[in-house]
C-alpha atoms as a PDB file:
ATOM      1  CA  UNK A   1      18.294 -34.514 -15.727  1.00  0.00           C
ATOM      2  CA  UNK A   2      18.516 -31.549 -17.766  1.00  0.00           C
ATOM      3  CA  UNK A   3      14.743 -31.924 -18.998  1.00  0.00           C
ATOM      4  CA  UNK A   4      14.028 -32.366 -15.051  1.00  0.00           C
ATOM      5  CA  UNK A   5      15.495 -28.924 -14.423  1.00  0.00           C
ATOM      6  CA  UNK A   6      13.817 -27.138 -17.281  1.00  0.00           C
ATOM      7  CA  UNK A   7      10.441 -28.288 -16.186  1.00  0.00           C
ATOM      8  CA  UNK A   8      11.306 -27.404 -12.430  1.00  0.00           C
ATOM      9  CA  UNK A   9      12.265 -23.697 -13.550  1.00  0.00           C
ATOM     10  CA  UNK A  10       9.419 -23.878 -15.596  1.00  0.00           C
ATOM     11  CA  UNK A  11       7.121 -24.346 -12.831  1.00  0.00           C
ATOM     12  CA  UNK A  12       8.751 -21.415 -10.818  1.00  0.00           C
ATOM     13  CA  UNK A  13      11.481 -23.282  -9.352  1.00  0.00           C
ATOM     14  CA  UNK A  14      12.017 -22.976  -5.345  1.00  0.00           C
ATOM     15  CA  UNK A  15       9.241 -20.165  -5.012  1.00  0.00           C
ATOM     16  CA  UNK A  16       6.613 -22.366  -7.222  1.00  0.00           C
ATOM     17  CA  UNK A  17       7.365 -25.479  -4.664  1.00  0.00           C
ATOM     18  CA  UNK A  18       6.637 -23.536  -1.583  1.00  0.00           C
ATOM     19  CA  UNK A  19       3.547 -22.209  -3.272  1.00  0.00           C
ATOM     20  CA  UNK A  20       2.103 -25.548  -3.936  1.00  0.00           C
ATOM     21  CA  UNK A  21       2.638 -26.479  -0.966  1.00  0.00           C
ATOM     22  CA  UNK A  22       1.139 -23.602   0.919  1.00  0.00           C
ATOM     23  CA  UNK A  23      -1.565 -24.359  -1.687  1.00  0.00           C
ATOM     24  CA  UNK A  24      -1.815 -28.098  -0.237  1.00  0.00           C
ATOM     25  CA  UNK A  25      -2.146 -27.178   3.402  1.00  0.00           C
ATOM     26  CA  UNK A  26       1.792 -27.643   3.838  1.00  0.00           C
ATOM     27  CA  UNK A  27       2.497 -24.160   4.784  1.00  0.00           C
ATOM     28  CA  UNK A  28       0.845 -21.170   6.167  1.00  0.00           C
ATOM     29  CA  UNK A  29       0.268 -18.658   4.014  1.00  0.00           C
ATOM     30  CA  UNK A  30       0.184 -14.634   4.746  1.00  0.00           C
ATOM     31  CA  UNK A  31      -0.356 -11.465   2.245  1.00  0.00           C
ATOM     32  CA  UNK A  32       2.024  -8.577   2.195  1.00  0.00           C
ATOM     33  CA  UNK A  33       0.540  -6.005  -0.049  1.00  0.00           C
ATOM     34  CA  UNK A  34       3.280  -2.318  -0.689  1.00  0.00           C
ATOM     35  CA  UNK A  35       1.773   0.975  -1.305  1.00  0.00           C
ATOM     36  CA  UNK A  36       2.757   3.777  -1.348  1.00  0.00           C
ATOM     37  CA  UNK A  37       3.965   6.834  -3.321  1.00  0.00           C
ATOM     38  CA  UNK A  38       5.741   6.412  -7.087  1.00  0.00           C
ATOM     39  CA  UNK A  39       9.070   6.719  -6.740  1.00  0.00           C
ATOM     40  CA  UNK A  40      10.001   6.509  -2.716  1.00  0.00           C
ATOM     41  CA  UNK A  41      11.135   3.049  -2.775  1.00  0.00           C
ATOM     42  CA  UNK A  42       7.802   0.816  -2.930  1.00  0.00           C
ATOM     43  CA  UNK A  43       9.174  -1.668  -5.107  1.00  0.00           C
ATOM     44  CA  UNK A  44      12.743  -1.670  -3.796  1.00  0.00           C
ATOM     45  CA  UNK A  45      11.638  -2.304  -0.218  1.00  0.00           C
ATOM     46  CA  UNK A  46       9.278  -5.470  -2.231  1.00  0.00           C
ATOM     47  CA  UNK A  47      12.756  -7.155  -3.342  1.00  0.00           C
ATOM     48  CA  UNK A  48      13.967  -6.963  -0.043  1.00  0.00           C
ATOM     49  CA  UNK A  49      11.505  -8.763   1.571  1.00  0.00           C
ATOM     50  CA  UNK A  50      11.861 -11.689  -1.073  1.00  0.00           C
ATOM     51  CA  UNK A  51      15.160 -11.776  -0.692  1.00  0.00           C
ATOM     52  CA  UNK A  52      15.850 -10.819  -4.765  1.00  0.00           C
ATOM     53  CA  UNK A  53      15.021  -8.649  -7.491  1.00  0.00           C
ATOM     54  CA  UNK A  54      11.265  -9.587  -7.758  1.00  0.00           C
ATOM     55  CA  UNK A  55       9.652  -6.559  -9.068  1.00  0.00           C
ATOM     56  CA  UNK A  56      10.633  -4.069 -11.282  1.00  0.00           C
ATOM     57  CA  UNK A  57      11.762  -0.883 -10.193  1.00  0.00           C
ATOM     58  CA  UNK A  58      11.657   2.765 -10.777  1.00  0.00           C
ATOM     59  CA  UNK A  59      13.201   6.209  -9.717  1.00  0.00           C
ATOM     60  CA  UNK A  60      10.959   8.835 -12.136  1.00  0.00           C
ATOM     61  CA  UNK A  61       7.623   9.921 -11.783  1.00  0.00           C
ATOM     62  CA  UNK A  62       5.966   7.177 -13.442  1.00  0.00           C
ATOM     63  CA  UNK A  63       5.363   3.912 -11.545  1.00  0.00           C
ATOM     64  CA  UNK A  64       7.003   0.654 -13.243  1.00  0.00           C
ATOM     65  CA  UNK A  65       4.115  -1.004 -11.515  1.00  0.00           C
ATOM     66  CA  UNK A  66       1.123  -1.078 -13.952  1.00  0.00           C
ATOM     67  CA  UNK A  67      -1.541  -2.900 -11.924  1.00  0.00           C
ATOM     68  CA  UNK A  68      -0.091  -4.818  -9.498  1.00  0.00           C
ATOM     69  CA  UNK A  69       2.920  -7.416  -9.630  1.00  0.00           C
ATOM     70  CA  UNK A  70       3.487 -10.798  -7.173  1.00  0.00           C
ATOM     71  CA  UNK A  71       6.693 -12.529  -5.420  1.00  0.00           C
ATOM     72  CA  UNK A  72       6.507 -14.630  -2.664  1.00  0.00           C
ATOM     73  CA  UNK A  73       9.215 -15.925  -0.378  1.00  0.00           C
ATOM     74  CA  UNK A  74       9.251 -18.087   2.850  1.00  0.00           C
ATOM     75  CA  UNK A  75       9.874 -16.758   6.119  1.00  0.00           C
ATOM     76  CA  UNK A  76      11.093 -19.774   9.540  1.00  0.00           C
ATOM     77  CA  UNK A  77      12.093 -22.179   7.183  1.00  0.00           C
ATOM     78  CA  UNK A  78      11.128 -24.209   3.428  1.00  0.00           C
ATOM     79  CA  UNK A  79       9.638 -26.753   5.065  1.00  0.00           C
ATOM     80  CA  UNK A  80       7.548 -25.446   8.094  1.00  0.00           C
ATOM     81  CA  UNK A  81       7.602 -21.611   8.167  1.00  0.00           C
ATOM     82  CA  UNK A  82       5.314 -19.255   6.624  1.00  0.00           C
ATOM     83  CA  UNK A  83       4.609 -18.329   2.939  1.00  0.00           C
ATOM     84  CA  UNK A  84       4.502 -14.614   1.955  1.00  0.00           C
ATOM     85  CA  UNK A  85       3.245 -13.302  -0.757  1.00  0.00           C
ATOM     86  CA  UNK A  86       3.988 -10.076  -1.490  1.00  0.00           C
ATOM     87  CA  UNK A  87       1.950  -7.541  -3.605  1.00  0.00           C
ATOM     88  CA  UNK A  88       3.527  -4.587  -4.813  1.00  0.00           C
ATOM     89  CA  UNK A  89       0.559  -2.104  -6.097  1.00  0.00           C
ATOM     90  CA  UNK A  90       0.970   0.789  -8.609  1.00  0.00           C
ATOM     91  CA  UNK A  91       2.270   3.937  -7.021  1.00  0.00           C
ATOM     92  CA  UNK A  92      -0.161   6.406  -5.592  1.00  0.00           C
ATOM     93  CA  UNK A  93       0.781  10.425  -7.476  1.00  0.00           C
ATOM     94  CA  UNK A  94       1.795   8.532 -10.647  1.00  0.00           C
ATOM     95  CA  UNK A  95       1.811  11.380 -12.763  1.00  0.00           C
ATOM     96  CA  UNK A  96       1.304   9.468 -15.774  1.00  0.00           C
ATOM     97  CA  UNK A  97      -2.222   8.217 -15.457  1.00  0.00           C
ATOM     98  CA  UNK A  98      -5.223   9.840 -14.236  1.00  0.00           C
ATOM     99  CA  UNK A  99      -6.380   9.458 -10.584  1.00  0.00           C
ATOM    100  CA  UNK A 100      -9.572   7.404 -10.980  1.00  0.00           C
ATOM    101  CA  UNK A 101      -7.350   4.950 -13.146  1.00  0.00           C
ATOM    102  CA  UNK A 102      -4.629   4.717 -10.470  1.00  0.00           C
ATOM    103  CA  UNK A 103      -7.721   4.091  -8.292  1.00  0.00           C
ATOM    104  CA  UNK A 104      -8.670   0.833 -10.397  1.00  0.00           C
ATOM    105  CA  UNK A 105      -5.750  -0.327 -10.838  1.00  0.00           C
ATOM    106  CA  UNK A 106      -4.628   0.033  -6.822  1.00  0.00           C
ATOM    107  CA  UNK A 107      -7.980  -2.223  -6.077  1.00  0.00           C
ATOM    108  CA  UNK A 108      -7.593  -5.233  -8.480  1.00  0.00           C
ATOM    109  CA  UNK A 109      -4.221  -6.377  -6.369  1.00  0.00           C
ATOM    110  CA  UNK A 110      -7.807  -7.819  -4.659  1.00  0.00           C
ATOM    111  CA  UNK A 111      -8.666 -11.087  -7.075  1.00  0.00           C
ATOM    112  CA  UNK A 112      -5.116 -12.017  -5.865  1.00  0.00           C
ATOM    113  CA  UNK A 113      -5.683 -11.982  -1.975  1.00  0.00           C
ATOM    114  CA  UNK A 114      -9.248 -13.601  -1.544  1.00  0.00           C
ATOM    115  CA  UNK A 115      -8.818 -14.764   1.832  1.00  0.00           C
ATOM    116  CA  UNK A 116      -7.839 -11.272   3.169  1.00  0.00           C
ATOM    117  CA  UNK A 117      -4.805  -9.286   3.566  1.00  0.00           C
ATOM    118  CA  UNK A 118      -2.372  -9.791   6.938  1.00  0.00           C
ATOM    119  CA  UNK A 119      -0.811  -6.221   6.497  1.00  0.00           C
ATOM    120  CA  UNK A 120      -0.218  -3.453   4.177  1.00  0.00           C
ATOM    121  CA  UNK A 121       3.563  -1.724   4.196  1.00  0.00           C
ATOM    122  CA  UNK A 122       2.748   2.135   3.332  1.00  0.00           C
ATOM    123  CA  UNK A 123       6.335   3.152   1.998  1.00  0.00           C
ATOM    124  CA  UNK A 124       8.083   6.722   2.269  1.00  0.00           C
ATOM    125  CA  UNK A 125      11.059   7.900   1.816  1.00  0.00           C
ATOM    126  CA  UNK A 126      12.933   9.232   4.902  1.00  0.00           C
ATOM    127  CA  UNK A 127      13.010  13.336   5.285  1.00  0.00           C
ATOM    128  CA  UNK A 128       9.947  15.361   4.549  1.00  0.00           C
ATOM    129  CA  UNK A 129       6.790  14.131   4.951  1.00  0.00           C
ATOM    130  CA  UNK A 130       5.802  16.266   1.680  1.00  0.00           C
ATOM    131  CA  UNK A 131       1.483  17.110   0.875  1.00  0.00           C
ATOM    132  CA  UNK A 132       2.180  14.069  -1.831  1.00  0.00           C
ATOM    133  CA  UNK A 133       2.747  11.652   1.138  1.00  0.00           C
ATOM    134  CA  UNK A 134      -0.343  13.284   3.248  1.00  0.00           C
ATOM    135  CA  UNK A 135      -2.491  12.388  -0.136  1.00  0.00           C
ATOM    136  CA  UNK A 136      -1.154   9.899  -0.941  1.00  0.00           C
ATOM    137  CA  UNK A 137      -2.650   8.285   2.075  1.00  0.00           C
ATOM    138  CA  UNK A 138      -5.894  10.201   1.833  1.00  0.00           C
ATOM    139  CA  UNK A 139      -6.258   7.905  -1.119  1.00  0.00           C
ATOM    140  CA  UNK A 140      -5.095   4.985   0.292  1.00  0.00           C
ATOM    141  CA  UNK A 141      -7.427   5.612   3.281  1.00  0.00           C
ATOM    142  CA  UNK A 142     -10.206   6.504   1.078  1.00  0.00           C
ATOM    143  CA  UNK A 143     -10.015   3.303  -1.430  1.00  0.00           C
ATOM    144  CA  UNK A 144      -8.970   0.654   1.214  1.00  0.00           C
ATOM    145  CA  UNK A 145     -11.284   1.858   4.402  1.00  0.00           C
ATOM    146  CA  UNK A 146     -10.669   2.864   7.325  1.00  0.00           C
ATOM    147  CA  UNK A 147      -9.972  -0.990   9.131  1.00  0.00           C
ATOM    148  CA  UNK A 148      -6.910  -1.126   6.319  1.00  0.00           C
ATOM    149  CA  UNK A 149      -4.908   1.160   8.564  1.00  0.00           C
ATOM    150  CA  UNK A 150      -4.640  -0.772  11.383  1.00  0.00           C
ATOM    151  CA  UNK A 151      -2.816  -3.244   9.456  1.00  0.00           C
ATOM    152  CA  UNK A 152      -0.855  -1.223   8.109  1.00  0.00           C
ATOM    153  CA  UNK A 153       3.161  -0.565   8.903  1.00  0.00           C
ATOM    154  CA  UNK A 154       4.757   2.729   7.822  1.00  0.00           C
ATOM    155  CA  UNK A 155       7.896   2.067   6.233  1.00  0.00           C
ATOM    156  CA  UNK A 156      10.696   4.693   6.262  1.00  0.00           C
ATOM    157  CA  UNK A 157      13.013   4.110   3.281  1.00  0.00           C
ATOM    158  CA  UNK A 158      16.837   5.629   3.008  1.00  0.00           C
ATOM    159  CA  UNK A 159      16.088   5.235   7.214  1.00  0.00           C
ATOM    160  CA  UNK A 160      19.460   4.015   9.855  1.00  0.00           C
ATOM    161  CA  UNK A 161      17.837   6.330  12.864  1.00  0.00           C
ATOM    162  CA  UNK A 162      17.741   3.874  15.820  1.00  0.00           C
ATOM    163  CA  UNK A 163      15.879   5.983  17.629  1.00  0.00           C
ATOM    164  CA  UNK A 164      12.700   6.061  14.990  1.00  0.00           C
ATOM    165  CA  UNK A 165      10.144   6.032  17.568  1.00  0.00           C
ATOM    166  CA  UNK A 166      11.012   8.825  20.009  1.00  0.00           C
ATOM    167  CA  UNK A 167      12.019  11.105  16.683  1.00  0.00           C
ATOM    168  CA  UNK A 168       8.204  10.109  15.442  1.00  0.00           C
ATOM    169  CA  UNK A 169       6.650  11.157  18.591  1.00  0.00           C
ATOM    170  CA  UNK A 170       8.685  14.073  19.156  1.00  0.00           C
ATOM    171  CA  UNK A 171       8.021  17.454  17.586  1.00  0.00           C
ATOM    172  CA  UNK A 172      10.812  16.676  15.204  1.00  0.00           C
ATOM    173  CA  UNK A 173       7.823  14.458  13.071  1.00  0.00           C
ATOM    174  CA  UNK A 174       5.257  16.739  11.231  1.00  0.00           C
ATOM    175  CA  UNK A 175       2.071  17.288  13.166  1.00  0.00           C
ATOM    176  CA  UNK A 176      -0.307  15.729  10.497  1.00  0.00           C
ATOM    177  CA  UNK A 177       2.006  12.839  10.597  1.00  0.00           C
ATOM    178  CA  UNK A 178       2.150  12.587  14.571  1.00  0.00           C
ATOM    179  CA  UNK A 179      -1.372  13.723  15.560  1.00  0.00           C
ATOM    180  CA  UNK A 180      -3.259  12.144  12.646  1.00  0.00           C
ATOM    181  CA  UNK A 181      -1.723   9.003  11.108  1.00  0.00           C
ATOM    182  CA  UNK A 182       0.522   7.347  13.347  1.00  0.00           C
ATOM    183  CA  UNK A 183      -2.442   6.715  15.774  1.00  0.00           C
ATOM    184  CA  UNK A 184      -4.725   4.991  13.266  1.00  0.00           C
ATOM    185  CA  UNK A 185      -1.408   3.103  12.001  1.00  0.00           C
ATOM    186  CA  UNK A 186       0.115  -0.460  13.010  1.00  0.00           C
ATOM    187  CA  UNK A 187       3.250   0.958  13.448  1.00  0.00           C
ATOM    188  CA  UNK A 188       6.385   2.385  11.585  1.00  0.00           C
ATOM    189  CA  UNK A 189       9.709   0.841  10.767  1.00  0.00           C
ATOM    190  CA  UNK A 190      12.758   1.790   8.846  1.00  0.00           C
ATOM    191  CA  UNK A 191      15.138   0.408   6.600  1.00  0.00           C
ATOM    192  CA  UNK A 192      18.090   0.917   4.169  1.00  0.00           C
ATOM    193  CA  UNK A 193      17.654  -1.172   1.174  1.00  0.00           C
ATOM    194  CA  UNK A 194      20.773  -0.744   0.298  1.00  0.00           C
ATOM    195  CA  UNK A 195      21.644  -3.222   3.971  1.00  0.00           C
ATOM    196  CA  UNK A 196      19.177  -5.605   2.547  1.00  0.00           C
ATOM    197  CA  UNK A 197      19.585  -8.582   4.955  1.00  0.00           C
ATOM    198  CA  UNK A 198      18.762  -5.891   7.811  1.00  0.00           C
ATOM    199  CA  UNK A 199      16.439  -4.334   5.904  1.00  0.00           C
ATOM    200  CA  UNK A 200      14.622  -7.791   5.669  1.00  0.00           C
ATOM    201  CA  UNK A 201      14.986  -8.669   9.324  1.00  0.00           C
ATOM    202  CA  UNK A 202      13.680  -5.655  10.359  1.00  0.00           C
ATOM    203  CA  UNK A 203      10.820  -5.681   7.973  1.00  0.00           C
ATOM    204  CA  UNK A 204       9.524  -9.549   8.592  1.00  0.00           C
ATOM    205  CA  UNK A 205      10.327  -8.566  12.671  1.00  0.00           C
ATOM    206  CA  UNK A 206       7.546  -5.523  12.142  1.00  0.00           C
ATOM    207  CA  UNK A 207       5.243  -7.948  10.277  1.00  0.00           C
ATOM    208  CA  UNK A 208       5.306 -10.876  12.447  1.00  0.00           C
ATOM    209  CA  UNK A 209       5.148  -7.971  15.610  1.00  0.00           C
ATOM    210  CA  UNK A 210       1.620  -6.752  13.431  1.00  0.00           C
ATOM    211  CA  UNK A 211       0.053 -10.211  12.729  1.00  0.00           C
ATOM    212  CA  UNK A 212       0.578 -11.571  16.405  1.00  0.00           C
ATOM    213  CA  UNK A 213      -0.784  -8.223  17.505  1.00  0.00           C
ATOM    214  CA  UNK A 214      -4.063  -8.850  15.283  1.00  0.00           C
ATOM    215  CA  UNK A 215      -4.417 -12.111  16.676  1.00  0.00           C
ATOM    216  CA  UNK A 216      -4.155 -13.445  12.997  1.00  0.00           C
ATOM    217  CA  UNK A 217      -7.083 -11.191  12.137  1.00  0.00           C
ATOM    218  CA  UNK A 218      -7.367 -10.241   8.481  1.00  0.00           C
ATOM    219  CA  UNK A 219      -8.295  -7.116   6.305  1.00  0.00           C
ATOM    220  CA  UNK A 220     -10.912  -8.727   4.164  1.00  0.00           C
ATOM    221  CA  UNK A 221     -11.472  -8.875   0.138  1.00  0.00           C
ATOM    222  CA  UNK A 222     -14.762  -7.504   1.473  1.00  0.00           C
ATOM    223  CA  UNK A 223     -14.136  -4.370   3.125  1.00  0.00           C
ATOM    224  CA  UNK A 224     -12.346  -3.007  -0.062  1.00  0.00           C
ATOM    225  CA  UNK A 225     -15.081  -3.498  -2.247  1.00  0.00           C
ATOM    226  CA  UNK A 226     -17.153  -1.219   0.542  1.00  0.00           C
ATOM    227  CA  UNK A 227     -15.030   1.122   0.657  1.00  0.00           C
ATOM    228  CA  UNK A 228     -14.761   2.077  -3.240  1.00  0.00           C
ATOM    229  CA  UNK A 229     -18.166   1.573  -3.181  1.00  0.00           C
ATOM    230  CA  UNK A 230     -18.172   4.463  -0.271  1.00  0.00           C
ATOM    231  CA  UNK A 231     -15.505   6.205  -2.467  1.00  0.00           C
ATOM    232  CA  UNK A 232     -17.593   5.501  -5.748  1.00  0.00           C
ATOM    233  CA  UNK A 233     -20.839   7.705  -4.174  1.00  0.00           C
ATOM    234  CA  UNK A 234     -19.044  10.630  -2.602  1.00  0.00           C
ATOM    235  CA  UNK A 235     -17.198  11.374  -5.940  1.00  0.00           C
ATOM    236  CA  UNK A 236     -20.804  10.518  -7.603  1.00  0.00           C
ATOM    237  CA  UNK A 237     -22.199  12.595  -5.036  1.00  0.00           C
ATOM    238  CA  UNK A 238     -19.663  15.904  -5.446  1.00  0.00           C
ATOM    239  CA  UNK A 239     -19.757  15.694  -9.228  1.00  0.00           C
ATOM    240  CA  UNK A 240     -23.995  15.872  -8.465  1.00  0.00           C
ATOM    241  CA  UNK A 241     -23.342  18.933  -6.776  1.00  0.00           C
ATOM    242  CA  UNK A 242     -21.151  20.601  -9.062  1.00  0.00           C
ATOM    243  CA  UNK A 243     -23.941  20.225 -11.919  1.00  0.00           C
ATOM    244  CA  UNK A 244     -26.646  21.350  -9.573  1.00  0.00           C
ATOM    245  CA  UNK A 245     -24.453  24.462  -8.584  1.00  0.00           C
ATOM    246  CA  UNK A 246     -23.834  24.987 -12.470  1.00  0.00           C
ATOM    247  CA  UNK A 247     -27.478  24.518 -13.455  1.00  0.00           C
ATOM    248  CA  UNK A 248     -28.205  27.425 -10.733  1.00  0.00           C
ATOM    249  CA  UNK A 249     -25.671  29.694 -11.132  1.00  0.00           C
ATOM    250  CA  UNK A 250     -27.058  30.119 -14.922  1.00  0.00           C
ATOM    251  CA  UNK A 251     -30.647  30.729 -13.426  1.00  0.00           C
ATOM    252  CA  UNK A 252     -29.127  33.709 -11.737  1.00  0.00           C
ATOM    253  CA  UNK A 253     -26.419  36.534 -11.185  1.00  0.00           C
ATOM    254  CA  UNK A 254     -23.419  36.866  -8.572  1.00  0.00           C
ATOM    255  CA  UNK A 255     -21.201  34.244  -7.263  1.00  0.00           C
ATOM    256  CA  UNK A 256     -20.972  30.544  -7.817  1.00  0.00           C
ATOM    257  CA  UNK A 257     -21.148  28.690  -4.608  1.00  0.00           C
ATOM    258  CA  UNK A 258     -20.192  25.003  -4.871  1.00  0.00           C
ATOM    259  CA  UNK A 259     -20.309  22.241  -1.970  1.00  0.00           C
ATOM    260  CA  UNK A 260     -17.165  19.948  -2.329  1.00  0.00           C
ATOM    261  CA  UNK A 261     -16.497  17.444   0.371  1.00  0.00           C
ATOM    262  CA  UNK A 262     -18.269  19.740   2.342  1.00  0.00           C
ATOM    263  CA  UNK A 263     -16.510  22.902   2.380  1.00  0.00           C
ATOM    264  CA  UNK A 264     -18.012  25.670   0.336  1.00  0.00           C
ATOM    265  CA  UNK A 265     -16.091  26.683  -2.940  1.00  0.00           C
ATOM    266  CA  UNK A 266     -16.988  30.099  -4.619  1.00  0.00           C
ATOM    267  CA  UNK A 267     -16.346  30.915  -8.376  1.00  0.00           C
ATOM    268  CA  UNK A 268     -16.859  34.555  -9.856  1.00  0.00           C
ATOM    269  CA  UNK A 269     -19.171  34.150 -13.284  1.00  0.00           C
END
């Protein structure tokens, strides 16, 4: 009995069963992927949709998430509800690593989802919506594409308003936020982590609210890979113009007049 046990922990115990059977056609399964800035409860809000301490977690600057890390849970029941599995992504602003390498290592939470992605939970923290949050999902926008948004669910952290909506469309909520976010996003929800078992009700109501909304639609493995390509040129494309700029501003005197995401940037010699 004992050696029975060992092998069934072994083979990842409760969660490793409802894989395999997801895997067999006995469940359906869905992807939950977390983004979001380091440090505003990404991770946290990860554990309380599965229901436990899943993923590591981390209050600094530096995201505990190198890459990207994988729970699952089961949501309506073992035998005949849904599998989720959950993909919590390395923080966005980690200070610790350089942008084009938080870049790569944000994508590759792909290999893991090839069927497509039901929804994306952008965490922040509840307060401020600082210029960290505003490019934070710049980035996000700019490595996932544009059709990643609308499956994706704001989620408010250290957040018990019950009035979330009106105070969002009110002009309590910062204007970026209200005039150009929330109407390219799925939706926003909040949650205390700290109240996990509302935390998680409120979280899987928001998701199942998003996926029946979609009609089951997906965000496919395919429309990343466009998008960083799209990312891939325009950075390719600015650095190009930098050099050209640099190449003429030694052919001449006066000012150096650079073109960067289409706004005109001037440097003194």
């Amino acid at each position: 009995m004992a050696e029975f046990t060992d092998q069934f922990a072994e083979n990842g115990g409760i969660s490793g069963l409802m894989e395999a059977l997801a895997m067999h056609g006995g469940l359906q399964q869905r992807v939950c992927v977390v983004v979001g800035v380091t440090g505003d409860g990404k991770s946290t809000t990860g554990n309380t949709l599965c229901g436990r301490d899943a993923f590591e977690t981390s209050t600094g600057l530096c995201s505990k998430t190198r890459g990207h890390a994988i729970g699952t849970y089961t949501a309506g029941g073992s035998l005949h509800g849904t599998l989720w599995r959950v993909i919590d992504t390395i923080g966005f602003e980690d200070s610790c690593l350089p942008q084009d390498e938080v870049a790569r290592l944000f994508g590759a939470f792909a290999d893991d989802c090839m069927d497509g992605v039901d929804a994306f939970l952008f965490v922040v923290k509840w307060g401020r919506f600082k210029p960290e949050h505003e490019r934070a999902l710049d980035a996000f926008a700019s490595n996932a594409g544009e059709d990643a948004l609308r499956h994706t669910l704001l989620v408010f952290t250290h957040c018990d308003v019950d009035n979330l909506d009106a105070i969002l469309a009110s002009d309590a909520a910062p204007k970026s936020l209200r005039e150009r976010w929330l109407p390219r996003l799925a939706g926003a929800v909040g949650v205390d982590n700290e109240q996990r078992l509302v935390a998680r009700a409120r979280l899987q109501t928001a998701l199942d609210g998003l996926v029946a909304r979609l009609g089951d639609a997906r965000y496919s493995h395919d429309a990343l890979r466009e998008a960083q390509k799209r990312r891939d040129a325009a950075r390719e494309a600015d650095r190009e113009a930098f050099r050209a700029a640099v190449l003429d501003w030694r052919k001449r005197d006066g000012p150096l007049v650079v073109e960067r995401f289409g706004e005109p940037v001037r440097r003194d010699k």
